[in-house]
Protein backbone atom coordinates (compact mmCIF):
# COMPACT_ATOMS: atom_id res chain seq x y z
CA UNK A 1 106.86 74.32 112.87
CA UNK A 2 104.29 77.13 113.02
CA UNK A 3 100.57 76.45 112.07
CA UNK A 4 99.57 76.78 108.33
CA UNK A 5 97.32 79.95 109.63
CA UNK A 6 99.79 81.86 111.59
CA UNK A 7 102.41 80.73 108.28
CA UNK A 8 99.54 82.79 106.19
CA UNK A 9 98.69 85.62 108.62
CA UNK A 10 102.82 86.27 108.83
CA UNK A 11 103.13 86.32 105.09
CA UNK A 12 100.05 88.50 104.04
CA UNK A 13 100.37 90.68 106.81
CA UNK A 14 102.37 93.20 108.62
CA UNK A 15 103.72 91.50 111.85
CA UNK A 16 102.40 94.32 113.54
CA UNK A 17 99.11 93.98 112.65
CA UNK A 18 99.39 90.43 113.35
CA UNK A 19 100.26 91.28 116.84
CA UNK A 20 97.70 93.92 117.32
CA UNK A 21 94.98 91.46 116.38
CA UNK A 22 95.63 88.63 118.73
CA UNK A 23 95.84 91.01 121.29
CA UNK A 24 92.67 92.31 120.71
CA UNK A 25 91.15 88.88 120.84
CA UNK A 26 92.73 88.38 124.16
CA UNK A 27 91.47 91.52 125.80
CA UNK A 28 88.15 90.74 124.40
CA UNK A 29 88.16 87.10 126.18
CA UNK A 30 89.31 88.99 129.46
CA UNK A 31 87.54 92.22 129.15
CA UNK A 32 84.51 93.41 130.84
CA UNK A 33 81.08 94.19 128.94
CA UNK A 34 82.29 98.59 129.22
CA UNK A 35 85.86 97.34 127.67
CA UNK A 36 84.47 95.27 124.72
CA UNK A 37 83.10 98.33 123.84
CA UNK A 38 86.43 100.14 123.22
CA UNK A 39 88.00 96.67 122.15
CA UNK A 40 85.34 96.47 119.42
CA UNK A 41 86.38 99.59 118.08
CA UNK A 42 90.23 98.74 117.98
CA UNK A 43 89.65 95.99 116.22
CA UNK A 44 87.57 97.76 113.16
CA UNK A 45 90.67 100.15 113.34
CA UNK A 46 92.64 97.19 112.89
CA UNK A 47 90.75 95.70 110.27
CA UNK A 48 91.25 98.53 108.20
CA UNK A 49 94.93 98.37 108.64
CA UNK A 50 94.74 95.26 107.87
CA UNK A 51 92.52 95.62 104.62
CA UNK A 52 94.95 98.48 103.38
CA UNK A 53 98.07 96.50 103.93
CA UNK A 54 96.08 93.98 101.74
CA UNK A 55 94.98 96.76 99.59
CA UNK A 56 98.43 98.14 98.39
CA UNK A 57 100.30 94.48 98.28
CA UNK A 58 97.35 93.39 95.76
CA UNK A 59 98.09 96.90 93.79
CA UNK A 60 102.33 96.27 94.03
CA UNK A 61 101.52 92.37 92.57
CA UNK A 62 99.36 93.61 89.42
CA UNK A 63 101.61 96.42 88.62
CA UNK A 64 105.00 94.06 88.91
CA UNK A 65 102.94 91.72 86.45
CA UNK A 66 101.98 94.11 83.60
């Protein structure tokens, strides 16, 4: 059985994303101060996958209600 987090991150999010974002977390455990850097600014670009995927599957839910 998976954890009640990754059962939430796979449901509310692309498995993609998902993917993308725990890699990120690994290189930034592993990476050098220079890398962390460019790491930091993969992960904003991920966040805002993230917050659109979030974004248009709030927007689908309200206009399947109404």
């Amino acid at each position: 059985m998976r954890p009640l987090v990754m059962q939430w991150l796979l449901r509310s999010f692309d498995k993609t994303a998902v993917v993308a974002a725990l890699a990120l977390c690994g290189l930034w455990l592993l990476g050098q101060p220079g890398q962390r850097v460019l790491i930091m600014l993969g992960a904003v670009s991920t966040a805002g996958v993230l917050g659109g995927l979030l974004t248009r599957r709030a927007m689908a839910r309200s206009a399947q209600e109404d």
